[in-house]
N, C-alpha and C. Protein backbone atom coordinates (compact mmCIF):
# COMPACT_ATOMS: atom_id res chain seq x y z
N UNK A 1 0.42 9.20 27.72
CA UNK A 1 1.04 8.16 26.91
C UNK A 1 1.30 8.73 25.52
N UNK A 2 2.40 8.35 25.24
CA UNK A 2 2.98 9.20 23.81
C UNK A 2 2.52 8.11 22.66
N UNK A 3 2.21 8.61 21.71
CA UNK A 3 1.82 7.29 19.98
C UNK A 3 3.49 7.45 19.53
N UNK A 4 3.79 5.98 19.15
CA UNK A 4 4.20 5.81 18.17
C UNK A 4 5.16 6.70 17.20
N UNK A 5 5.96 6.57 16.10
CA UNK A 5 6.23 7.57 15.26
C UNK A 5 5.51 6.61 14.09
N UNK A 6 4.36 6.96 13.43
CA UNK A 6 4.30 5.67 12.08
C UNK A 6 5.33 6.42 10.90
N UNK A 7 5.46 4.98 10.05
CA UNK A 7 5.97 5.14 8.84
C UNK A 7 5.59 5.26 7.74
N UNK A 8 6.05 6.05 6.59
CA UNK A 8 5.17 5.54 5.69
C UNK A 8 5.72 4.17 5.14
N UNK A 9 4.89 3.20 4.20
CA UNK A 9 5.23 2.09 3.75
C UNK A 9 5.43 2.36 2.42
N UNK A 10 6.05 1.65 1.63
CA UNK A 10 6.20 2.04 0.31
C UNK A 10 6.06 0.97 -0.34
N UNK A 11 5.24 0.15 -1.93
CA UNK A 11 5.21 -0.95 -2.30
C UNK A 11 6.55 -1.33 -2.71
N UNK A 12 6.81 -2.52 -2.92
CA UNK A 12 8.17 -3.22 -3.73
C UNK A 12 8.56 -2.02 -5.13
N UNK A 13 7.40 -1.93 -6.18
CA UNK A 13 7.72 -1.66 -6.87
C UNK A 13 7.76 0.30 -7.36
N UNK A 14 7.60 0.77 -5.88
CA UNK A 14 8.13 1.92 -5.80
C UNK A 14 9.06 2.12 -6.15
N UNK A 15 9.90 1.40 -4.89
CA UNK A 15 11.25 1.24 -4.43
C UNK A 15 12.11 1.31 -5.73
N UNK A 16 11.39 -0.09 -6.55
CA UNK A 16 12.65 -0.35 -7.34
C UNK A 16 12.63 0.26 -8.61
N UNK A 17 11.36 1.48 -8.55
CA UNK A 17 11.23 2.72 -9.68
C UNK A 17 12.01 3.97 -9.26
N UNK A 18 12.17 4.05 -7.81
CA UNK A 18 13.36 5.06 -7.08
C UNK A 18 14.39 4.36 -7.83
N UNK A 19 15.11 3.25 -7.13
CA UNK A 19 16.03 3.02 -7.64
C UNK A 19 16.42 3.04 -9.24
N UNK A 20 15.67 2.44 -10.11
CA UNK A 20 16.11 2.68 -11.25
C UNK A 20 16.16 4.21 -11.71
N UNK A 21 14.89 4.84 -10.82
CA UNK A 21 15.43 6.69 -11.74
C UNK A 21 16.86 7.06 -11.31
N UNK A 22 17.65 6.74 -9.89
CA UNK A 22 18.45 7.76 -9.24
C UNK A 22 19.59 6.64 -9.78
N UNK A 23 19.73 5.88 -10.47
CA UNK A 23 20.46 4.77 -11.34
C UNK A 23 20.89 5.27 -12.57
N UNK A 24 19.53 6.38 -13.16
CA UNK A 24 19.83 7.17 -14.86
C UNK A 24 20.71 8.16 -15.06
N UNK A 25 21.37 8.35 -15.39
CA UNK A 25 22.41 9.31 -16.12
C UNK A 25 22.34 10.50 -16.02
N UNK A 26 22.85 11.28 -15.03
CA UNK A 26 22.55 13.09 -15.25
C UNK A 26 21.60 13.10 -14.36
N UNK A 27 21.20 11.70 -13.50
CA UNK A 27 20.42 12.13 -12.34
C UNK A 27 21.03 11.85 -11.04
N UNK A 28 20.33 13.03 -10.03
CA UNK A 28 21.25 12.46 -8.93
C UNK A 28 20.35 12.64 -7.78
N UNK A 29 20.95 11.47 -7.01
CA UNK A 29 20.02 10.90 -6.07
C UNK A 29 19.36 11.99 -5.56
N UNK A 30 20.12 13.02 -4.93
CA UNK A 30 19.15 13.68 -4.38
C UNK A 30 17.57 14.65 -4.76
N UNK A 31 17.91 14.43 -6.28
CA UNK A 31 16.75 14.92 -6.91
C UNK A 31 15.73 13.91 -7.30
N UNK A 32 15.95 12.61 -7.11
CA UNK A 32 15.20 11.64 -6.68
C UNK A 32 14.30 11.62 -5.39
N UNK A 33 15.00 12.39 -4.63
CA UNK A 33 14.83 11.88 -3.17
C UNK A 33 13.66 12.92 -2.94
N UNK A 34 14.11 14.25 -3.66
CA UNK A 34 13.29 15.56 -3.61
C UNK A 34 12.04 15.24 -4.38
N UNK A 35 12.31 14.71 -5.72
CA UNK A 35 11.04 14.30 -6.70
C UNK A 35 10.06 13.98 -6.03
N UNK A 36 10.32 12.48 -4.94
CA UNK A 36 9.50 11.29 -4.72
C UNK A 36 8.98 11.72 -3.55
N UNK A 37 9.48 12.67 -2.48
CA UNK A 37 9.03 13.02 -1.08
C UNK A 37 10.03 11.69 -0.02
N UNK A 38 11.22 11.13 -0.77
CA UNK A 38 11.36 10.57 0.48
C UNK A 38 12.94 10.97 0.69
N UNK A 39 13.34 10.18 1.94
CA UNK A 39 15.04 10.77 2.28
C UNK A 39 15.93 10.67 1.78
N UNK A 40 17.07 10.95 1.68
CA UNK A 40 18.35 9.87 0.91
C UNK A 40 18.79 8.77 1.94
N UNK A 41 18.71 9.33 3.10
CA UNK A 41 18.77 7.70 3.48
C UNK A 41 18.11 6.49 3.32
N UNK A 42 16.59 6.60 3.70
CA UNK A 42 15.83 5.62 2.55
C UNK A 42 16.20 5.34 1.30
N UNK A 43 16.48 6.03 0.51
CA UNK A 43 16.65 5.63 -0.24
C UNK A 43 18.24 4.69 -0.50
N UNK A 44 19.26 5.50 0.37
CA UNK A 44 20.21 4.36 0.37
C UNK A 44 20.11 3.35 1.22
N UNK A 45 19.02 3.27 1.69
CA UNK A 45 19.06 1.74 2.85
C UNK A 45 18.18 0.39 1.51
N UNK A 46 17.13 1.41 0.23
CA UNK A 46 16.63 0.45 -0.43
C UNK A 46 18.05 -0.11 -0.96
N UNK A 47 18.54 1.15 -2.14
CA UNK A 47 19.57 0.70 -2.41
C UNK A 47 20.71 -0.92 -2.27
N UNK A 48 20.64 -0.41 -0.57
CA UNK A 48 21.90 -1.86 -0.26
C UNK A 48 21.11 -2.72 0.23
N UNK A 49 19.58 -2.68 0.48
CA UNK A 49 19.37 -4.35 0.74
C UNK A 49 18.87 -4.68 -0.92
N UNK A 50 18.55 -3.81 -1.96
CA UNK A 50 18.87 -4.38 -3.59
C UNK A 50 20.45 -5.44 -3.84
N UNK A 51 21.26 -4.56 -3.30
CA UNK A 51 22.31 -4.77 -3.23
C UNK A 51 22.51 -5.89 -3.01
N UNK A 52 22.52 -6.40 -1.28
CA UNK A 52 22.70 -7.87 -0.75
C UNK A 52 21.44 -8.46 -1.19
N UNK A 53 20.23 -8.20 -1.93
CA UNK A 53 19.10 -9.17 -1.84
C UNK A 53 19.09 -9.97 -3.53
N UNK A 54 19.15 -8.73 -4.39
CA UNK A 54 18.93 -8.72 -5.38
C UNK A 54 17.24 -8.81 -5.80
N UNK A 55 16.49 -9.92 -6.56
CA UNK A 55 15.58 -9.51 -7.19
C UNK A 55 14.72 -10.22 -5.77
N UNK A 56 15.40 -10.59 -4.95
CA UNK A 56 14.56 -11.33 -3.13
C UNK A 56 14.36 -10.26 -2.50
N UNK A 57 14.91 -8.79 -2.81
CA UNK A 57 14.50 -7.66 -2.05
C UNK A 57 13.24 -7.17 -2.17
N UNK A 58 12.46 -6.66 -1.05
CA UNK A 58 11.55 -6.11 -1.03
C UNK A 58 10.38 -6.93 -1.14
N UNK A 59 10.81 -7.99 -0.50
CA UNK A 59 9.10 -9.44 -0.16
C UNK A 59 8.53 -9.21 0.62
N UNK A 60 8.84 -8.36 1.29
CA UNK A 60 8.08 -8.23 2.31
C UNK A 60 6.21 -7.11 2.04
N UNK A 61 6.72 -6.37 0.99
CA UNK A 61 5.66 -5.34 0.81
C UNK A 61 4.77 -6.61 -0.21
N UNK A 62 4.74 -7.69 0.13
CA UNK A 62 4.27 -8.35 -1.03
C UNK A 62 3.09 -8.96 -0.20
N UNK A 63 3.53 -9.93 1.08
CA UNK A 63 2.99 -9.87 2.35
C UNK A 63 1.91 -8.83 2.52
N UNK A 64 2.42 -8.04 2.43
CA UNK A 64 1.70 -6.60 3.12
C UNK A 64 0.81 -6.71 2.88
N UNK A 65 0.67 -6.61 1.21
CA UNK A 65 -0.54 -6.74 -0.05
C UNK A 65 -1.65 -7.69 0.43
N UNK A 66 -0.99 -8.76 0.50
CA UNK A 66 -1.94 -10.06 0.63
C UNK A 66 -2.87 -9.84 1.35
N UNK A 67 -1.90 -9.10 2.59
CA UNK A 67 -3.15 -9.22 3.61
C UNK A 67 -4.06 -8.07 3.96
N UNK A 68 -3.39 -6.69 3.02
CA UNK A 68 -4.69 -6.10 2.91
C UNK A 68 -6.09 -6.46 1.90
N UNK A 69 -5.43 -7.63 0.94
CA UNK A 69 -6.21 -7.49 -0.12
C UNK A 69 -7.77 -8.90 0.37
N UNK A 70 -6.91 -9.42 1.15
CA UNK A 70 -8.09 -10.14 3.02
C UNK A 70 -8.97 -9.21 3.42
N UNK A 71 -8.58 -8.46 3.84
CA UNK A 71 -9.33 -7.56 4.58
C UNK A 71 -10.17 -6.98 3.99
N UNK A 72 -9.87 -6.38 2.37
CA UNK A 72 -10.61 -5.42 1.46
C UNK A 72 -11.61 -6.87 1.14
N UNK A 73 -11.32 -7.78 0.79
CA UNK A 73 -12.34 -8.90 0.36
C UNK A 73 -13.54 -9.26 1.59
N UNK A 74 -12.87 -9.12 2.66
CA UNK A 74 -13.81 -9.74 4.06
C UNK A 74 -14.79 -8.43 4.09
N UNK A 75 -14.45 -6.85 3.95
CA UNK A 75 -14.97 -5.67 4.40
C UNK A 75 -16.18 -5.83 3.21
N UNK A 76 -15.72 -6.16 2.07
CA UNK A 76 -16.84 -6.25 1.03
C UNK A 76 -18.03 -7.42 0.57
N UNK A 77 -17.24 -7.82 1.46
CA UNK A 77 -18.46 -9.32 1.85
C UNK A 77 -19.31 -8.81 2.77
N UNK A 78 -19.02 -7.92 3.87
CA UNK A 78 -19.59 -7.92 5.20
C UNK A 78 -20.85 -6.53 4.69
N UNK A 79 -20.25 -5.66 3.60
CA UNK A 79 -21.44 -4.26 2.80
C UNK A 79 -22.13 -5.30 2.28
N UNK A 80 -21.86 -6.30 1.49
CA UNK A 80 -22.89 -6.62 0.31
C UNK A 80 -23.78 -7.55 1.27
N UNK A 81 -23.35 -8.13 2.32
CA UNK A 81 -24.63 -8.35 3.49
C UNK A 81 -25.02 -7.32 3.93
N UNK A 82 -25.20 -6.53 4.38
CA UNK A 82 -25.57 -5.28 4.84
C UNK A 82 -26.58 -4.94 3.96
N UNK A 83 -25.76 -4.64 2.35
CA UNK A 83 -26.41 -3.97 1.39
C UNK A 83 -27.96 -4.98 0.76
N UNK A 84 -27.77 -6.37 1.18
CA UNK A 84 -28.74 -7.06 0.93
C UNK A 84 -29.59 -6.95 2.08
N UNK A 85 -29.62 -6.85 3.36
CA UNK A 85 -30.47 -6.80 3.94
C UNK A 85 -31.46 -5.77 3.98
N UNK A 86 -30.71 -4.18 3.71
CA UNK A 86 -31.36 -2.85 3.77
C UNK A 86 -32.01 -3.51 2.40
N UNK A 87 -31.86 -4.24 1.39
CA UNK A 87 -32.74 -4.16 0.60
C UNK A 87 -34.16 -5.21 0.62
N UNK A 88 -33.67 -6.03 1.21
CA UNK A 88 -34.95 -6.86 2.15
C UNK A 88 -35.80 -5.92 2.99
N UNK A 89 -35.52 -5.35 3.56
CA UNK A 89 -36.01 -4.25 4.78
C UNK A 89 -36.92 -2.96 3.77
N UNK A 90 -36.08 -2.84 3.11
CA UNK A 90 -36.75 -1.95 2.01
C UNK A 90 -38.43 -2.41 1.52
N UNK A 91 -37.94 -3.70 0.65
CA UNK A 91 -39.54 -4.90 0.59
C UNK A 91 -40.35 -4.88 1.30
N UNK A 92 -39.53 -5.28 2.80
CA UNK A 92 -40.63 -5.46 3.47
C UNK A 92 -42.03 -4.41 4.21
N UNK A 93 -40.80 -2.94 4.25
CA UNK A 93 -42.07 -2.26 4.73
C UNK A 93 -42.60 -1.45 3.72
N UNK A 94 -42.20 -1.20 2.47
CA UNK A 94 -42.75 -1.41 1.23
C UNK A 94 -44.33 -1.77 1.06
N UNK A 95 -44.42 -3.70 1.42
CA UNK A 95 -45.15 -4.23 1.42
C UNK A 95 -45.95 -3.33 2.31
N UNK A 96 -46.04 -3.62 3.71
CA UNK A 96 -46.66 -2.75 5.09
C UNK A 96 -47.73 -1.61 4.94
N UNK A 97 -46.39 -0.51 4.14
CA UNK A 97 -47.12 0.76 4.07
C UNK A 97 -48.38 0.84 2.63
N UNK A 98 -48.36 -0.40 2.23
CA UNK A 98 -48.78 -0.25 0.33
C UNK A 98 -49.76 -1.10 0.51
């Protein structure tokens, strides 16, 4: 069974820091494209949904956020139980051996 090809993801406000550099004067896209590590086609696909979206482009990496920033909150709830119990456990045989 073959994986996948993954992608990389890029935040909203990557994107629209690509776009504004390869936007500046005396620069050209493709030394954008070389700068940042990504394609020129990516970069012209951000480009035209800027284009048709305007400042509605790129909601989606916003999503993204949210719900890693769930996960990072749930993962750090689930150590600082952990981290409280090893320290109960600690006490207790503490007590035991003393």
């Amino acid at each position: 069974m073959t994986k996948g090809k993954s992608y990389q993801r890029y935040p909203a406000e990557f994107k629209r820091m690509a776009l504004l550099k390869a936007s500046e004067d005396g620069v050209t896209a493709n030394s954008v494209c070389e700068e940042l590590g990504i394609s020129f086609r990516q970069l012209s696909r951000w480009r035209d949904e800027f284009r048709l979206k305007g400042d509605d482009a790129f909601k989606g990496s916003k999503q993204t956020s949210n719900n890693e920033l769930t996960k990072l909150k749930q993962e750090l709830a689930k150590v600082k139980k952990e981290r409280d119990f090893l320290k109960d456990a600690v006490v207790f045989f503490a007590k035991e051996s003393g």
